[in-house]
Protein backbone atom coordinates (compact mmCIF):
# COMPACT_ATOMS: atom_id res chain seq x y z
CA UNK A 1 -80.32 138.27 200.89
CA UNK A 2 -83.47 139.46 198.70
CA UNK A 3 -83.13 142.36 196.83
CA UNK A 4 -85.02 145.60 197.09
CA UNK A 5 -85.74 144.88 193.23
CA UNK A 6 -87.38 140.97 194.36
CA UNK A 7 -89.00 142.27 196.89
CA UNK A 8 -91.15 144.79 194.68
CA UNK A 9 -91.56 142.27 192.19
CA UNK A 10 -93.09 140.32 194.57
CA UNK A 11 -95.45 142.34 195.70
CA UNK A 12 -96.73 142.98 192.73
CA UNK A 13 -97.10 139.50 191.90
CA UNK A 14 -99.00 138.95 194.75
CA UNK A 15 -101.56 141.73 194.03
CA UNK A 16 -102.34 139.93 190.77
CA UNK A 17 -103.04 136.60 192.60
CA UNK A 18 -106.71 136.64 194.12
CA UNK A 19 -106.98 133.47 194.64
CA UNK A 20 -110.19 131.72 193.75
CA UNK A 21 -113.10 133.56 193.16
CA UNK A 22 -116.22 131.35 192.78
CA UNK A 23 -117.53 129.05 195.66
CA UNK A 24 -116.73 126.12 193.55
CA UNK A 25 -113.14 127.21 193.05
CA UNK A 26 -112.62 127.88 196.95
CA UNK A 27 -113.97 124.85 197.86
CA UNK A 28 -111.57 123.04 195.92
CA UNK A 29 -108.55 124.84 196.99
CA UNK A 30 -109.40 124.10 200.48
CA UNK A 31 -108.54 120.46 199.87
CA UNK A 32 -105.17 121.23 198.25
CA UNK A 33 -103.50 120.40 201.27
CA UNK A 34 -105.22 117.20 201.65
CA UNK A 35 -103.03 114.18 201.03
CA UNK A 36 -104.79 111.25 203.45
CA UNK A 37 -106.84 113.46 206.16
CA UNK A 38 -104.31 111.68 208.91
CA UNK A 39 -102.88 115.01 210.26
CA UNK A 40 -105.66 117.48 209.04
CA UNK A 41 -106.08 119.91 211.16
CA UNK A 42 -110.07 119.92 210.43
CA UNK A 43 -111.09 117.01 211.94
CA UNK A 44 -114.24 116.24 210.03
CA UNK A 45 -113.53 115.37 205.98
CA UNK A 46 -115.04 115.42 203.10
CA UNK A 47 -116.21 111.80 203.32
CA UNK A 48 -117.35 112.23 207.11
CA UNK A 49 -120.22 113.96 208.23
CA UNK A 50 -120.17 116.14 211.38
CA UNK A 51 -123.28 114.03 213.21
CA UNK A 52 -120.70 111.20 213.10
CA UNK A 53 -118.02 112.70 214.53
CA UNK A 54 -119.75 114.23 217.49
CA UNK A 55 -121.98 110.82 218.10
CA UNK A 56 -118.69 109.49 218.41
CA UNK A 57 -116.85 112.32 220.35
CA UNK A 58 -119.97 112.01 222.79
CA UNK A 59 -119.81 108.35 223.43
CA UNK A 60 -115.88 108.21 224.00
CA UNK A 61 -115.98 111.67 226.12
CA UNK A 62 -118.74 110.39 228.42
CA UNK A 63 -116.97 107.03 228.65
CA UNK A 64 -113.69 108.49 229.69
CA UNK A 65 -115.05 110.52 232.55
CA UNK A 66 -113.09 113.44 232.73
CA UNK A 67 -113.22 115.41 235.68
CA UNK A 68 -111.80 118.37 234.93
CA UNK A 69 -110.31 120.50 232.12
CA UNK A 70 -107.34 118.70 231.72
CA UNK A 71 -108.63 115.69 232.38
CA UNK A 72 -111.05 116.84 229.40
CA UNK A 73 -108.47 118.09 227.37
CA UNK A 74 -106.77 114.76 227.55
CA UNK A 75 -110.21 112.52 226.66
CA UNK A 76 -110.48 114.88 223.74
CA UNK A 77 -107.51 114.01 222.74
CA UNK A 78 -108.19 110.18 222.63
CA UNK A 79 -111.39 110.67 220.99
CA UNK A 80 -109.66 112.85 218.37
CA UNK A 81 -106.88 110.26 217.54
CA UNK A 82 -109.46 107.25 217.55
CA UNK A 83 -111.58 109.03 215.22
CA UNK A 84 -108.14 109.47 212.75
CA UNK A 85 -107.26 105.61 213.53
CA UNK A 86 -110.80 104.43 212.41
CA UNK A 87 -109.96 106.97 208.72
CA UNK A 88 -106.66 105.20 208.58
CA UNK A 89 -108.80 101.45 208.60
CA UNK A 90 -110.93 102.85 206.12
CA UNK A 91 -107.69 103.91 203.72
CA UNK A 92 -106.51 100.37 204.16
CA UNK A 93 -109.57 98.90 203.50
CA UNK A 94 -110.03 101.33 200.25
CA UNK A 95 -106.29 100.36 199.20
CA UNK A 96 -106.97 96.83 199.26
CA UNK A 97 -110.49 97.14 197.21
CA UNK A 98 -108.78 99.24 194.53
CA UNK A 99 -105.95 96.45 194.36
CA UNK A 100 -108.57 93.81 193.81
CA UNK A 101 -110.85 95.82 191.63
CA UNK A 102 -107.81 96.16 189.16
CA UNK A 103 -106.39 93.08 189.31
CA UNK A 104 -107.49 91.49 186.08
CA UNK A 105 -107.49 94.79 184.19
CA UNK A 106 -111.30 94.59 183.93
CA UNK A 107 -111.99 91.03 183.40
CA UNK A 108 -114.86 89.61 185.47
CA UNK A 109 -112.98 87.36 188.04
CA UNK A 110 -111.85 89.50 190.87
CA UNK A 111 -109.30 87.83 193.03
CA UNK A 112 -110.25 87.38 196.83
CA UNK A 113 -107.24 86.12 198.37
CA UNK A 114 -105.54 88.60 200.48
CA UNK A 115 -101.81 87.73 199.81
CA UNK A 116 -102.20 88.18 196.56
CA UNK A 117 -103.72 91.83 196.93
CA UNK A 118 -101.02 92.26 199.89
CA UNK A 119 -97.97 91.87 197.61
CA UNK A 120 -99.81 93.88 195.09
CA UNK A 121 -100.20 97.00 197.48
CA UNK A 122 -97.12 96.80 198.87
CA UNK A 123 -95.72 97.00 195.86
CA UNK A 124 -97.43 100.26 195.09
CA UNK A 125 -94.59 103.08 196.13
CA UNK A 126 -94.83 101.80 199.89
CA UNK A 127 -98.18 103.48 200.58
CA UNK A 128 -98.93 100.86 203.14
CA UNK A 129 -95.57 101.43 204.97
CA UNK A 130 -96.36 105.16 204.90
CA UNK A 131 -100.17 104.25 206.18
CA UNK A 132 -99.01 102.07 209.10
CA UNK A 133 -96.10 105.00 210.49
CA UNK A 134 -99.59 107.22 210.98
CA UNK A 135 -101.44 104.61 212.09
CA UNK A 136 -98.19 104.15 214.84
CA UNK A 137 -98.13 107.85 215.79
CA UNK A 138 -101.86 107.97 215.88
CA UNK A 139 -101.62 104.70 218.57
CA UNK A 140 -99.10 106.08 220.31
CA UNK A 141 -101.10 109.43 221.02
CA UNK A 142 -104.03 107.71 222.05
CA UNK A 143 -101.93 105.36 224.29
CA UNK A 144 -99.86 107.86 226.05
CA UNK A 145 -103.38 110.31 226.85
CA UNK A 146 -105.14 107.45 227.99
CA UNK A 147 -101.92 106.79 230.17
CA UNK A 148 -101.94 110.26 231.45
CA UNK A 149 -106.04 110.67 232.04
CA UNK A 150 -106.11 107.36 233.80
CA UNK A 151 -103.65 108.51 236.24
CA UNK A 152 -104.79 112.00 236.94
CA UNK A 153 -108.30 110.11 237.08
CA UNK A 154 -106.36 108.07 239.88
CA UNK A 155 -104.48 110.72 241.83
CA UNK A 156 -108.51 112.52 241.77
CA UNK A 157 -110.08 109.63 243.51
CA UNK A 158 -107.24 109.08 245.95
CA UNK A 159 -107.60 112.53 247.13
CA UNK A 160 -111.29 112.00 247.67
């Protein structure tokens, strides 16, 4: 149980903490949070520009079809977790390139062959084990929305 005492002390302490006060400084503690972007809840990052994301939204969205709000709320959905699954190729890919950029320590030959950098990520605290279980989720998502739209899609047209 917290004290009456901790609980004043607290408060105090949190009138002393501001937070950041230039633009710089907030814009950087927004990221703090950010680990990989996998399960952001802002969908557009740092890296990604928001023309992008709604080209692609767009394209997927008219694609899928959807007939009505759910069935939109479902395509969004897929187009949401594809955009995340192309970011997750794009970590792996950037993985990989920082393996083989520091595989001779700065000498000149850079080592193509893949097996090589494999072992060498993999060994790296089991990022790439860790990449591939969002990857997963991020499949399985997509899969079970599509599942879902398809078949209100179907039950739509059979009633037509």
């Amino acid at each position: 149980m917290t004290s009456q005492l901790q609980i004043e002390a607290n408060r105090r302490n949190a009138r002393l903490s501001t937070g950041p006060k230039t633009a710089e400084g907030r814009a950087t503690s927004r990221m703090n949070a950010l680990k990989h972007g996998l399960t952001a809840r802002q969908i557009v990052l740092f890296d990604e520009t928001t023309e992008d994301f709604e080209a692609f939204f767009s394209e997927i969205i008219a694609a899928l079809k959807p007939g009505d709000p759910v069935e939109t709320q479902l395509a969004e959905r897929i187009a949401v977790c594809a955009w995340r699954l192309r970011r997750s190729y794009c970590i792996e890919a950037a993985m990989f390139e920082n393996v083989r950029r520091s595989w001779t320590n700065g000498a000149p030959t850079i080592t193509s062959r893949i097996e090589h950098l494999f072992v060498r990520v993999t060994a790296h605290e089991d990022h790439l084990a860790k990449l591939n279980r969002y990857e997963v989720t991020l499949e399985r998502s997509l899969q079970r929305a599509l599942v879902a739209l398809e078949h209100r899609q179907m039950r739509r047209l059979n009633r037509s």
